[in-house]
Protein backbone atom coordinates (compact mmCIF):
# COMPACT_ATOMS: atom_id res chain seq x y z
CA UNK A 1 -18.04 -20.52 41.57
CA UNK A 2 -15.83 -22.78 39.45
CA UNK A 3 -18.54 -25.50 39.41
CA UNK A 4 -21.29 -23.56 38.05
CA UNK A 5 -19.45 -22.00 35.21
CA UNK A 6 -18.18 -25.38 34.16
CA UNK A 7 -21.62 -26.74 34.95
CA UNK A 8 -22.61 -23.47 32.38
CA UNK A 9 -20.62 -24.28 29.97
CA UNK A 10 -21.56 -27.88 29.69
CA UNK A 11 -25.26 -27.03 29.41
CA UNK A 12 -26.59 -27.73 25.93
CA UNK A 13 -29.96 -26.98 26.11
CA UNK A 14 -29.54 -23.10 25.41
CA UNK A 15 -28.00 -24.43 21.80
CA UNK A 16 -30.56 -26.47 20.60
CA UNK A 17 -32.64 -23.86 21.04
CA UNK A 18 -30.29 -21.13 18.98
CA UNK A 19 -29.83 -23.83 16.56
CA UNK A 20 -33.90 -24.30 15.97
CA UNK A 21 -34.11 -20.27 15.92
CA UNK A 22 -31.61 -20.33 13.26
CA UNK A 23 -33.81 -22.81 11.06
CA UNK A 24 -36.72 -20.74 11.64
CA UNK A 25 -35.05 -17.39 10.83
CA UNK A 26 -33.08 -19.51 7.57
CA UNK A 27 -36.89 -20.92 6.60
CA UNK A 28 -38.71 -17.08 7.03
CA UNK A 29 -35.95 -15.60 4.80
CA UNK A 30 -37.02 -18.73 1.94
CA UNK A 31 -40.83 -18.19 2.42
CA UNK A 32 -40.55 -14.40 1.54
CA UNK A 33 -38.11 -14.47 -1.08
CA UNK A 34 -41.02 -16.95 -2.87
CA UNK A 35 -43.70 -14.91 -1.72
CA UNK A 36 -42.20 -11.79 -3.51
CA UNK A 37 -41.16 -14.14 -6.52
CA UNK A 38 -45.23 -15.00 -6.94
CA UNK A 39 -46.12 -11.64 -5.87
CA UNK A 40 -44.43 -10.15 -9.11
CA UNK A 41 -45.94 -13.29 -11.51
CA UNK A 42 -49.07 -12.40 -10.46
CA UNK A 43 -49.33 -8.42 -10.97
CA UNK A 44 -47.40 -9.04 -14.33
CA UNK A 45 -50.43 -11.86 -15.45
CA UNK A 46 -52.70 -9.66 -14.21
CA UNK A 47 -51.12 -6.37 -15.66
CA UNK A 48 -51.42 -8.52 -19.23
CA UNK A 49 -54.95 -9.31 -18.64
CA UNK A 50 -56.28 -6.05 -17.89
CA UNK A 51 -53.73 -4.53 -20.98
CA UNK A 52 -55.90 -7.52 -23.18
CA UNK A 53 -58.91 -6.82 -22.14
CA UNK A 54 -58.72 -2.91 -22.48
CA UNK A 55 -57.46 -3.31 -26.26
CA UNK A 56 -60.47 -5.33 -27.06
CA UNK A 57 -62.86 -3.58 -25.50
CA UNK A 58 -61.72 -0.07 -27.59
């Protein structure tokens, strides 16, 4: 019993893998934080252009 918890605890394979789930998770968080930053650029240049357009069309 002794030998396979120290053999357990000695295994490093099972943190690599946290480690790599924790760069996905830490990349994820970065991709939608700029998705929602060009979300909102876009619906405000959008929200301009169809503002301009409807004051020159009246």
């Amino acid at each position: 019993m002794r030998t396979t918890i120290s053999r357990f605890l000695a295994d490093r394979h099972g943190a690599t893998a946290i480690e790599y789930g924790l760069i996905v998770a830490v990349l994820s968080l970065a991709v939608v934080a700029g998705v929602e930053g060009v979300k909102d650029a876009l619906l405000n240049m959008f929200g301009y252009a169809t503002t301009t357009l409807e004051q020159t069309g009246n």
